[in-house]
PDB file of N, CA and C in Angstrom:
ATOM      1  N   UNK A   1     209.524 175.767 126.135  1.00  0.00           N
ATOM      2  CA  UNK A   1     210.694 175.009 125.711  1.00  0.00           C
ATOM      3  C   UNK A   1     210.662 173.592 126.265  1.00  0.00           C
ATOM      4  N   UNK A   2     210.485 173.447 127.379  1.00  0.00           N
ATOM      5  CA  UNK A   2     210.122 172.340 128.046  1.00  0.00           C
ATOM      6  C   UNK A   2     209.021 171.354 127.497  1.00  0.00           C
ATOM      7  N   UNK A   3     208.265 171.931 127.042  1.00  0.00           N
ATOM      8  CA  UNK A   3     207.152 171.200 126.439  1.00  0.00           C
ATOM      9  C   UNK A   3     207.425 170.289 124.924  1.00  0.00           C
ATOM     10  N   UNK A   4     208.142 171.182 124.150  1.00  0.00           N
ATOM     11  CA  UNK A   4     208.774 171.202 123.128  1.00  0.00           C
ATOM     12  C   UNK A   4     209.341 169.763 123.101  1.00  0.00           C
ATOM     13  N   UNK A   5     210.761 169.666 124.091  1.00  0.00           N
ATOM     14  CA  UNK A   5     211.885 168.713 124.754  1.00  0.00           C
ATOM     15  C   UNK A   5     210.815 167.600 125.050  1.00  0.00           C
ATOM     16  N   UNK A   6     209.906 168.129 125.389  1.00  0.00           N
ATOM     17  CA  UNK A   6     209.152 166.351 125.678  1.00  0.00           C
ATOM     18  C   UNK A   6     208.227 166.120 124.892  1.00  0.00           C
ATOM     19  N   UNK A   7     207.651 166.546 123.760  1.00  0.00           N
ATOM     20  CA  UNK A   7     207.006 166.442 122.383  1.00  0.00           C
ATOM     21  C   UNK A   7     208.209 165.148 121.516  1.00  0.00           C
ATOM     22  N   UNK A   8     209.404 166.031 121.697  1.00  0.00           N
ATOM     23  CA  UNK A   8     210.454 165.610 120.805  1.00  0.00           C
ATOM     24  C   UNK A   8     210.508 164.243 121.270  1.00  0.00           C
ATOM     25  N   UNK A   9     210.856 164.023 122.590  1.00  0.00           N
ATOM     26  CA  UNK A   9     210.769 162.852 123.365  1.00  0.00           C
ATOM     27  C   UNK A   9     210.124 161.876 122.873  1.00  0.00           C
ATOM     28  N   UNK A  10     208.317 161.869 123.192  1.00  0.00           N
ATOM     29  CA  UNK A  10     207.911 161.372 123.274  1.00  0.00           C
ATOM     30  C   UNK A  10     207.672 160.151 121.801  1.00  0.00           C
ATOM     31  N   UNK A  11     207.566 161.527 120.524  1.00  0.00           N
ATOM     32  CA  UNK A  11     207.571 161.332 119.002  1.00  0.00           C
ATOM     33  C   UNK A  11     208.856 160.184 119.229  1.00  0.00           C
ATOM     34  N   UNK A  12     209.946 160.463 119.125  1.00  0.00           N
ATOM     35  CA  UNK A  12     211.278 159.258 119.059  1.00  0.00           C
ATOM     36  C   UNK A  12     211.147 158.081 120.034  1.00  0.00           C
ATOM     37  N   UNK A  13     210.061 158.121 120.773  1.00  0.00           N
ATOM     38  CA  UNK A  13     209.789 157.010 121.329  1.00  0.00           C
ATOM     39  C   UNK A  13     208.991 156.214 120.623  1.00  0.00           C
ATOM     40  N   UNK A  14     208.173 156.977 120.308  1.00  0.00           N
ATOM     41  CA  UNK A  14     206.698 156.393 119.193  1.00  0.00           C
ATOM     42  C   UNK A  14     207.311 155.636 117.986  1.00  0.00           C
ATOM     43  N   UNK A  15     208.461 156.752 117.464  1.00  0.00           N
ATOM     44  CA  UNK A  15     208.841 155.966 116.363  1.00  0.00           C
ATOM     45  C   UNK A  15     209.533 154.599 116.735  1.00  0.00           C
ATOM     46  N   UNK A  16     210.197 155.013 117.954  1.00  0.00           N
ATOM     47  CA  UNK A  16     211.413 153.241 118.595  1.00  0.00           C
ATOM     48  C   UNK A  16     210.305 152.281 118.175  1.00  0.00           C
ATOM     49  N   UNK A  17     209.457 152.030 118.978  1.00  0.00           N
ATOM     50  CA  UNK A  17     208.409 151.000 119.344  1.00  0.00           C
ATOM     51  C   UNK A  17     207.858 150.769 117.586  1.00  0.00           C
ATOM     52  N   UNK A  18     207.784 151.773 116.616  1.00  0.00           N
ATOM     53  CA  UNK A  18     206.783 151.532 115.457  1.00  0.00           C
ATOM     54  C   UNK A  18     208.171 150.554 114.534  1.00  0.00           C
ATOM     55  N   UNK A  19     209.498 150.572 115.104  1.00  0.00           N
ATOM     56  CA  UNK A  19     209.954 150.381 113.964  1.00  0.00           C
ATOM     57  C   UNK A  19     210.570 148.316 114.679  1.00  0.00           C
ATOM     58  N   UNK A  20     210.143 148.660 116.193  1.00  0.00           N
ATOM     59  CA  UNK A  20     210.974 147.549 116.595  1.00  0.00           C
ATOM     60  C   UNK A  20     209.774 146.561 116.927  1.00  0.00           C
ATOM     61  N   UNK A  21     208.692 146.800 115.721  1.00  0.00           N
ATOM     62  CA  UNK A  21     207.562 145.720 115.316  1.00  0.00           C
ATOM     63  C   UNK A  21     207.573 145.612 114.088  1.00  0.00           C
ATOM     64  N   UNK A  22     208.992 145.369 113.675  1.00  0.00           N
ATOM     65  CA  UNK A  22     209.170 144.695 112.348  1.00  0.00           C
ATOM     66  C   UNK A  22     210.574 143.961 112.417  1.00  0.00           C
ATOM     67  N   UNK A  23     210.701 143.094 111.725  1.00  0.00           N
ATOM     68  CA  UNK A  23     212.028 142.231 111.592  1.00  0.00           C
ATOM     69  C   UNK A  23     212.963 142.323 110.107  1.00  0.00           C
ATOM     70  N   UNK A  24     213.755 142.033 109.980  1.00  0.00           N
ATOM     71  CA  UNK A  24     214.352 142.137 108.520  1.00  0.00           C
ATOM     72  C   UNK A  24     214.682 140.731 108.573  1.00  0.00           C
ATOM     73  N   UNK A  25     213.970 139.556 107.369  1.00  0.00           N
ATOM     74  CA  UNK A  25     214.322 138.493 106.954  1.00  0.00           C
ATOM     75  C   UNK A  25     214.622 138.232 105.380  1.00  0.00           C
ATOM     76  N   UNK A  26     215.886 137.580 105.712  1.00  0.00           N
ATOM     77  CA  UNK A  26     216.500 137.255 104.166  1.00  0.00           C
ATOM     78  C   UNK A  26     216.743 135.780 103.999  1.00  0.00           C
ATOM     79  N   UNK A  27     217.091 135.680 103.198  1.00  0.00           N
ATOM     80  CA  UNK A  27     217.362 134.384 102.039  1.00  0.00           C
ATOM     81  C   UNK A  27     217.757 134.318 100.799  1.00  0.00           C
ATOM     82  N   UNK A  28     217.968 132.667 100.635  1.00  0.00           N
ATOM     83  CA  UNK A  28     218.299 132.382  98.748  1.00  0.00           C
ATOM     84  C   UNK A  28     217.127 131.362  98.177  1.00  0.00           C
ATOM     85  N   UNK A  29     216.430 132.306  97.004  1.00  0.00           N
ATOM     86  CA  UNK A  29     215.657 131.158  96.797  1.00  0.00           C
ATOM     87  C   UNK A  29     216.182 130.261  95.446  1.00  0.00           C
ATOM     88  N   UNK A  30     215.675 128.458  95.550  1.00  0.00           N
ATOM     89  CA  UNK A  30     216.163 128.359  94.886  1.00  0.00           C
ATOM     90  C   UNK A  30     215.329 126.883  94.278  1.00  0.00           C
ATOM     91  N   UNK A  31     216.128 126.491  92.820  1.00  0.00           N
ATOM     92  CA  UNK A  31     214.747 125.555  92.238  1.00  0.00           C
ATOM     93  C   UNK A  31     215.251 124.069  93.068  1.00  0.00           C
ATOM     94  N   UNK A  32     213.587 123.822  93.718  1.00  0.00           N
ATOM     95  CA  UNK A  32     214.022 122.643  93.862  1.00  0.00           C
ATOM     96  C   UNK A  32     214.858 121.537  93.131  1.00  0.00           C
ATOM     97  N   UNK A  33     214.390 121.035  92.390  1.00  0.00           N
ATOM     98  CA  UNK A  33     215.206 120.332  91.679  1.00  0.00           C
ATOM     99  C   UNK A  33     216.373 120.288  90.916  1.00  0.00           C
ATOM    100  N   UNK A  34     217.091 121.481  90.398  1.00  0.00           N
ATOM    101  CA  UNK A  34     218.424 121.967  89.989  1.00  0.00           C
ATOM    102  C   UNK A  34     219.381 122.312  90.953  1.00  0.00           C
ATOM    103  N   UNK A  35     218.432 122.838  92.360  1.00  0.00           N
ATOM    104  CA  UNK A  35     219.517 123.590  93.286  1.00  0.00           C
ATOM    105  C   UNK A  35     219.859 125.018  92.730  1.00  0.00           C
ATOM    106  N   UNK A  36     219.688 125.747  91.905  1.00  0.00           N
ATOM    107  CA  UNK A  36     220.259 126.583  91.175  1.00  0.00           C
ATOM    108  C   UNK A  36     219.296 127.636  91.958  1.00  0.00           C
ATOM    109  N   UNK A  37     219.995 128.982  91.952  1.00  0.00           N
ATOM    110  CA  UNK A  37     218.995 130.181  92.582  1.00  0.00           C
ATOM    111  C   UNK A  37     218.230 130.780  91.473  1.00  0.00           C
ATOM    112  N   UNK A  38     217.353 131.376  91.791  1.00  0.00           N
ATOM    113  CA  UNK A  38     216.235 131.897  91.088  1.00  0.00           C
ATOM    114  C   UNK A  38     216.265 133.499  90.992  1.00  0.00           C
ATOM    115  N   UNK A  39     216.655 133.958  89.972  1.00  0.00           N
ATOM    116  CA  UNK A  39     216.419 135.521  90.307  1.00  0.00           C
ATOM    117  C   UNK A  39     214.917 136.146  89.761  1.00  0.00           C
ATOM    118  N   UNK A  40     214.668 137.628  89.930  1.00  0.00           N
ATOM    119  CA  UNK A  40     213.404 137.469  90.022  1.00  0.00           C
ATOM    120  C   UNK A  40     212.240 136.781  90.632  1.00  0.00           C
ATOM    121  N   UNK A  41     212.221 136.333  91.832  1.00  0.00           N
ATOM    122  CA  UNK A  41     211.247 136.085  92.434  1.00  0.00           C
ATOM    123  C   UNK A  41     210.017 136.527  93.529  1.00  0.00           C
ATOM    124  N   UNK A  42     209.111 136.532  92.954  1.00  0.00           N
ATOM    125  CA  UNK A  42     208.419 137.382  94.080  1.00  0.00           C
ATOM    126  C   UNK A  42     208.296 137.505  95.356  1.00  0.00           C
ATOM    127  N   UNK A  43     208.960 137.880  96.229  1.00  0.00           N
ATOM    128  CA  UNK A  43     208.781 137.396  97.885  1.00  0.00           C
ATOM    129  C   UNK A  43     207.573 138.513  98.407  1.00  0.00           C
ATOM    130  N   UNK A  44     206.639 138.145  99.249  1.00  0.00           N
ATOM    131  CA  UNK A  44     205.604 138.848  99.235  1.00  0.00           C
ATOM    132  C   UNK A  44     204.914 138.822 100.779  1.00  0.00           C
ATOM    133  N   UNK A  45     205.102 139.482 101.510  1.00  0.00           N
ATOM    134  CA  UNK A  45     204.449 139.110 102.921  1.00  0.00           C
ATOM    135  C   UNK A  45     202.602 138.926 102.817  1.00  0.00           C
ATOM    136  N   UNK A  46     202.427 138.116 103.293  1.00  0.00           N
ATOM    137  CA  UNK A  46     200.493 137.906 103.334  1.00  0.00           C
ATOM    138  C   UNK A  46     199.882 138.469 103.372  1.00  0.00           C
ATOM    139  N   UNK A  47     198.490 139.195 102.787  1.00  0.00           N
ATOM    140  CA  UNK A  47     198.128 139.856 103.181  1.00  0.00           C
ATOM    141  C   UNK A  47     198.882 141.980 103.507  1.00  0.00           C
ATOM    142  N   UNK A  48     199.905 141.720 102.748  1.00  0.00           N
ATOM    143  CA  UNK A  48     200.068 143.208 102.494  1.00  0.00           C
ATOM    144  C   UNK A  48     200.549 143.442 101.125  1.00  0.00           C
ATOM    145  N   UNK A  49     201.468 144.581 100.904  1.00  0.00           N
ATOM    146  CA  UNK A  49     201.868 145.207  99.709  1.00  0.00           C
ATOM    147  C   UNK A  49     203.088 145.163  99.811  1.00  0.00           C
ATOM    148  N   UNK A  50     203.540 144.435 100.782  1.00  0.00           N
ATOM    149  CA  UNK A  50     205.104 144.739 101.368  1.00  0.00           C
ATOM    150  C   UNK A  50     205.595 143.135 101.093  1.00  0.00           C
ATOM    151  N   UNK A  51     206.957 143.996  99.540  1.00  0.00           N
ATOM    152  CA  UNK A  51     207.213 142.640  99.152  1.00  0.00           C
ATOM    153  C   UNK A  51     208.590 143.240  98.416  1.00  0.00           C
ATOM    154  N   UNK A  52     209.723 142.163  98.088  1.00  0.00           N
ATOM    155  CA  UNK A  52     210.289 142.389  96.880  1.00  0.00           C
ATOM    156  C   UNK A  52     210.676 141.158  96.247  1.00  0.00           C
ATOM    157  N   UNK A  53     211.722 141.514  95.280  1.00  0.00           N
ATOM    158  CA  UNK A  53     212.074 140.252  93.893  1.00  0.00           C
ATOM    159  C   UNK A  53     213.881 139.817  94.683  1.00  0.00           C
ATOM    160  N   UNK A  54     214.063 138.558  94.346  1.00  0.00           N
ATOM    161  CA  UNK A  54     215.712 138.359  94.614  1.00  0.00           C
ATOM    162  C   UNK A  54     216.142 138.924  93.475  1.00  0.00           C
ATOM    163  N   UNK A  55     217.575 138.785  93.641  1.00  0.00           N
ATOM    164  CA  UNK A  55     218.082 139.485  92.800  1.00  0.00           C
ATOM    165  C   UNK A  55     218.836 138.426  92.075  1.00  0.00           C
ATOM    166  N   UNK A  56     219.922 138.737  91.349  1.00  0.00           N
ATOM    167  CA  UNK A  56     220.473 138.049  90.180  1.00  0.00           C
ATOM    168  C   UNK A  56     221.120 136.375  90.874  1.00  0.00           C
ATOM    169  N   UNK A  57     220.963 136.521  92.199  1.00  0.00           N
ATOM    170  CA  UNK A  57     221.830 135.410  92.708  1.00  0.00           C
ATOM    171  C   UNK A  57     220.877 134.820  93.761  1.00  0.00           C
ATOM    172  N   UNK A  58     219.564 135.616  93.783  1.00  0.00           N
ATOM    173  CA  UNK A  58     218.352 134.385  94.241  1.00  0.00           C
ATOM    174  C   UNK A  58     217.793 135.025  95.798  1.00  0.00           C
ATOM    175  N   UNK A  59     218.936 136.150  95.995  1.00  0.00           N
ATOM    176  CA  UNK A  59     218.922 136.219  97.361  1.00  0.00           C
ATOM    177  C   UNK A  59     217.559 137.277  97.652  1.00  0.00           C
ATOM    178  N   UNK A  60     217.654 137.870  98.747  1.00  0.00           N
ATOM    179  CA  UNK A  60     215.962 138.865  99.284  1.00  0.00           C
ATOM    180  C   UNK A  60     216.456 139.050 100.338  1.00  0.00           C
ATOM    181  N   UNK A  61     215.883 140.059 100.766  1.00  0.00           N
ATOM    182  CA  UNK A  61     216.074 140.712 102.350  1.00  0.00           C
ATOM    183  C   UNK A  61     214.718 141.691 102.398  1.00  0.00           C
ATOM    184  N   UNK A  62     213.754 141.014 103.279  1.00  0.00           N
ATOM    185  CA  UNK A  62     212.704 141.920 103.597  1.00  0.00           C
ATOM    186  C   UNK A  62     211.824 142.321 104.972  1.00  0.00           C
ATOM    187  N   UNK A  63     212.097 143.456 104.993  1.00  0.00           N
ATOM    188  CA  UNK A  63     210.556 143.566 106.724  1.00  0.00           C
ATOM    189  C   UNK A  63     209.787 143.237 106.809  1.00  0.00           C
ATOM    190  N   UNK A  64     209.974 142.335 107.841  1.00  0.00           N
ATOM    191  CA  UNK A  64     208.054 142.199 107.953  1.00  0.00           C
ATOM    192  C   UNK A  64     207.751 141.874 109.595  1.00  0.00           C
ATOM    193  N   UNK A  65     206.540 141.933 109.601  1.00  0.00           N
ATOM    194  CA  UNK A  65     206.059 142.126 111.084  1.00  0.00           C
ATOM    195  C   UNK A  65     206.209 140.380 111.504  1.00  0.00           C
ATOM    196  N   UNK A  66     206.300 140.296 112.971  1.00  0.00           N
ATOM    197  CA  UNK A  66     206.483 139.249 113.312  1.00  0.00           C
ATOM    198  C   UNK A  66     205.463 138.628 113.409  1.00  0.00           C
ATOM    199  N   UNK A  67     205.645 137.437 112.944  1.00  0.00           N
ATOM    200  CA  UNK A  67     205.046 135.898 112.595  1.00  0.00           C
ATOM    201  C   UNK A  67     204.267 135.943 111.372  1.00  0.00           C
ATOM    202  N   UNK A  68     204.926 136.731 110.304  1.00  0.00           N
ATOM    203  CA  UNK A  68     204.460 137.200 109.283  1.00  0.00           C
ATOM    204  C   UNK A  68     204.363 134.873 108.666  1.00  0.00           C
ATOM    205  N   UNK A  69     203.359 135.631 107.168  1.00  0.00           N
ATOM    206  CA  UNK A  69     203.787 134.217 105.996  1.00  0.00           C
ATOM    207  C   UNK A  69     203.996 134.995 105.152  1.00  0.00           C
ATOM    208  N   UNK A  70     205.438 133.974 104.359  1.00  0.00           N
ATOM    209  CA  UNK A  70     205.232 134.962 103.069  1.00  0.00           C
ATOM    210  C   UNK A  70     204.890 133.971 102.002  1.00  0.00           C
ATOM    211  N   UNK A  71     204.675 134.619 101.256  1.00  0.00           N
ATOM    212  CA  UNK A  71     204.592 133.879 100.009  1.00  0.00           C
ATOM    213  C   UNK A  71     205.079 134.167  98.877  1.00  0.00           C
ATOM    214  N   UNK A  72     205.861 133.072  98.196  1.00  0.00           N
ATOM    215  CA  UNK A  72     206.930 133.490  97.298  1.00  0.00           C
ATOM    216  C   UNK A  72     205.953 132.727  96.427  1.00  0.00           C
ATOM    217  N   UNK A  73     207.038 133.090  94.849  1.00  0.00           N
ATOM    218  CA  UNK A  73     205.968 132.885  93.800  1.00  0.00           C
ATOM    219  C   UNK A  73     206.794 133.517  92.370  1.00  0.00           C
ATOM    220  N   UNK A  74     206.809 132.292  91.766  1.00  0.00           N
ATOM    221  CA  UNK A  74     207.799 132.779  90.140  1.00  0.00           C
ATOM    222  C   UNK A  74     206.839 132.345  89.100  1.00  0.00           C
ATOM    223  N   UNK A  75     207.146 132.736  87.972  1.00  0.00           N
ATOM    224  CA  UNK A  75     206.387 132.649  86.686  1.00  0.00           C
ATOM    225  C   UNK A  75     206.713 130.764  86.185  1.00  0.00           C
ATOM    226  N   UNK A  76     205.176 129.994  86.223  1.00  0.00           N
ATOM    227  CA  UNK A  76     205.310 128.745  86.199  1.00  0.00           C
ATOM    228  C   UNK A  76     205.877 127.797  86.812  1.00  0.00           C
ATOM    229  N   UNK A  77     205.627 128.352  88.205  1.00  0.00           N
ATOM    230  CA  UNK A  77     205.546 127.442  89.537  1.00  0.00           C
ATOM    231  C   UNK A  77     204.774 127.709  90.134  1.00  0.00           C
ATOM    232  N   UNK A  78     204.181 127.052  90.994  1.00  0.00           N
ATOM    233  CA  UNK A  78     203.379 126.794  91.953  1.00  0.00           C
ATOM    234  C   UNK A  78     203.413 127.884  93.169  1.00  0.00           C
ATOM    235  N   UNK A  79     203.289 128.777  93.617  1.00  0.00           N
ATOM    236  CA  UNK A  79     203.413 130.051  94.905  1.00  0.00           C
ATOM    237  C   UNK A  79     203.252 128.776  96.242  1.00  0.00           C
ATOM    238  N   UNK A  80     204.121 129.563  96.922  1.00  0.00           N
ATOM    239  CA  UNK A  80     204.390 128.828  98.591  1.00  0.00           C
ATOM    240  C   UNK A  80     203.897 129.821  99.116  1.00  0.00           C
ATOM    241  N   UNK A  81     204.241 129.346 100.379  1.00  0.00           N
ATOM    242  CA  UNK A  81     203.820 130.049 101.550  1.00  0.00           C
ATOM    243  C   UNK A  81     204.637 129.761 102.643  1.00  0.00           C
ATOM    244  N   UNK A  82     205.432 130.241 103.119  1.00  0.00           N
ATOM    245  CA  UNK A  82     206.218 130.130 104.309  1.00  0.00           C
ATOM    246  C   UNK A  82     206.269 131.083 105.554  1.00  0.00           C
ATOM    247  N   UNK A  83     205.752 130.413 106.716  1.00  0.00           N
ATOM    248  CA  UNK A  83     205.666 130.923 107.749  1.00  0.00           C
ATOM    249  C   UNK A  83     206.614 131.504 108.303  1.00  0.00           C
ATOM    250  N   UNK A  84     207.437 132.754 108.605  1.00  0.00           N
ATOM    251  CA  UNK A  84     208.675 133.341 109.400  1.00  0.00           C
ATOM    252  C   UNK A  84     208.818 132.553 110.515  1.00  0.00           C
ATOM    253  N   UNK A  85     207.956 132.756 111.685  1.00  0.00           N
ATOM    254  CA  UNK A  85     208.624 132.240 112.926  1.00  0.00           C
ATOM    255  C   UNK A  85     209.650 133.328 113.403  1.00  0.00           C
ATOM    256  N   UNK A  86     209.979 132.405 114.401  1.00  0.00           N
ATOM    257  CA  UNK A  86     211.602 133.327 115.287  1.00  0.00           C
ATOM    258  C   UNK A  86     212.012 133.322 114.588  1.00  0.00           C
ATOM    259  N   UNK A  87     212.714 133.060 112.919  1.00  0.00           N
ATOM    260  CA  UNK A  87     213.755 133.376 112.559  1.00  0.00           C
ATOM    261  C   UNK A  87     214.129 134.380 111.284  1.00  0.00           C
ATOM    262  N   UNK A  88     215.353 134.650 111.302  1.00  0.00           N
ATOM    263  CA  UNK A  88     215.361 135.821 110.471  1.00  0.00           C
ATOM    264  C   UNK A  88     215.809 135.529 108.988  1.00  0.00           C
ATOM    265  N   UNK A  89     215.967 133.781 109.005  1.00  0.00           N
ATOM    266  CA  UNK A  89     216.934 133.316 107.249  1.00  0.00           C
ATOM    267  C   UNK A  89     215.332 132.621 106.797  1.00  0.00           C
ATOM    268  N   UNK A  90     215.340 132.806 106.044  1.00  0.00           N
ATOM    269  CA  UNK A  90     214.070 131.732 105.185  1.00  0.00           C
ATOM    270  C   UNK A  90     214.591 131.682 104.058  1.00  0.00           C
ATOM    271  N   UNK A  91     214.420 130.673 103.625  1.00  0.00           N
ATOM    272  CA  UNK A  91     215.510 130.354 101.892  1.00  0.00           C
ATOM    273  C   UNK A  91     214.218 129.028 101.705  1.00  0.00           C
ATOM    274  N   UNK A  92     213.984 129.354 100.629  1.00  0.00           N
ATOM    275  CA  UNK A  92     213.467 128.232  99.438  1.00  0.00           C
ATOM    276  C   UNK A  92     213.779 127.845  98.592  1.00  0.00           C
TER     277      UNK A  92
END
């Protein structure tokens, strides 16, 4: 039983540490030149599979490991690349 109790332990520790090497960063993206937000846009961390689209009002909220780049990217524009950093808002 004892053994058990510190299996359990140890696993919910493993997971603490696996989950508190990721950040949740959001934003609004939006067209340069109109100011207007963009829905549908690809937000995409570098180098992985781990990505999503804003939604109808431009906005995103996504994990990613720290000091991630992401790179955003819409149909007939040019794809960026923006470095996270310490922070958790990135808006384009």
């Amino acid at each position: 039983m004892k053994k058990t109790v510190a299996l359990i332990f140890i696993l919910c520790m493993i997971v603490q540490l696996a989950m508190a090497q990721k950040r949740l960063v959001s934003g609004v993206i939006r067209d340069k030149s109109t100011n207007e937000t963009l829905p549908g846009v690809s937000v995409l961390e570098k180098g992985s599979k781990n990505g999503v689209t804003t939604n109808m009002d431009g906005k995103y909220e996504l994990s990613v490991t720290p000091g991630a780049t992401l790179v955003i990217s819409y149909i007939g524009m040019k794809p960026a690349e923006v470095k996270v950093g310490n922070t958790s808002l990135v808006s384009g």
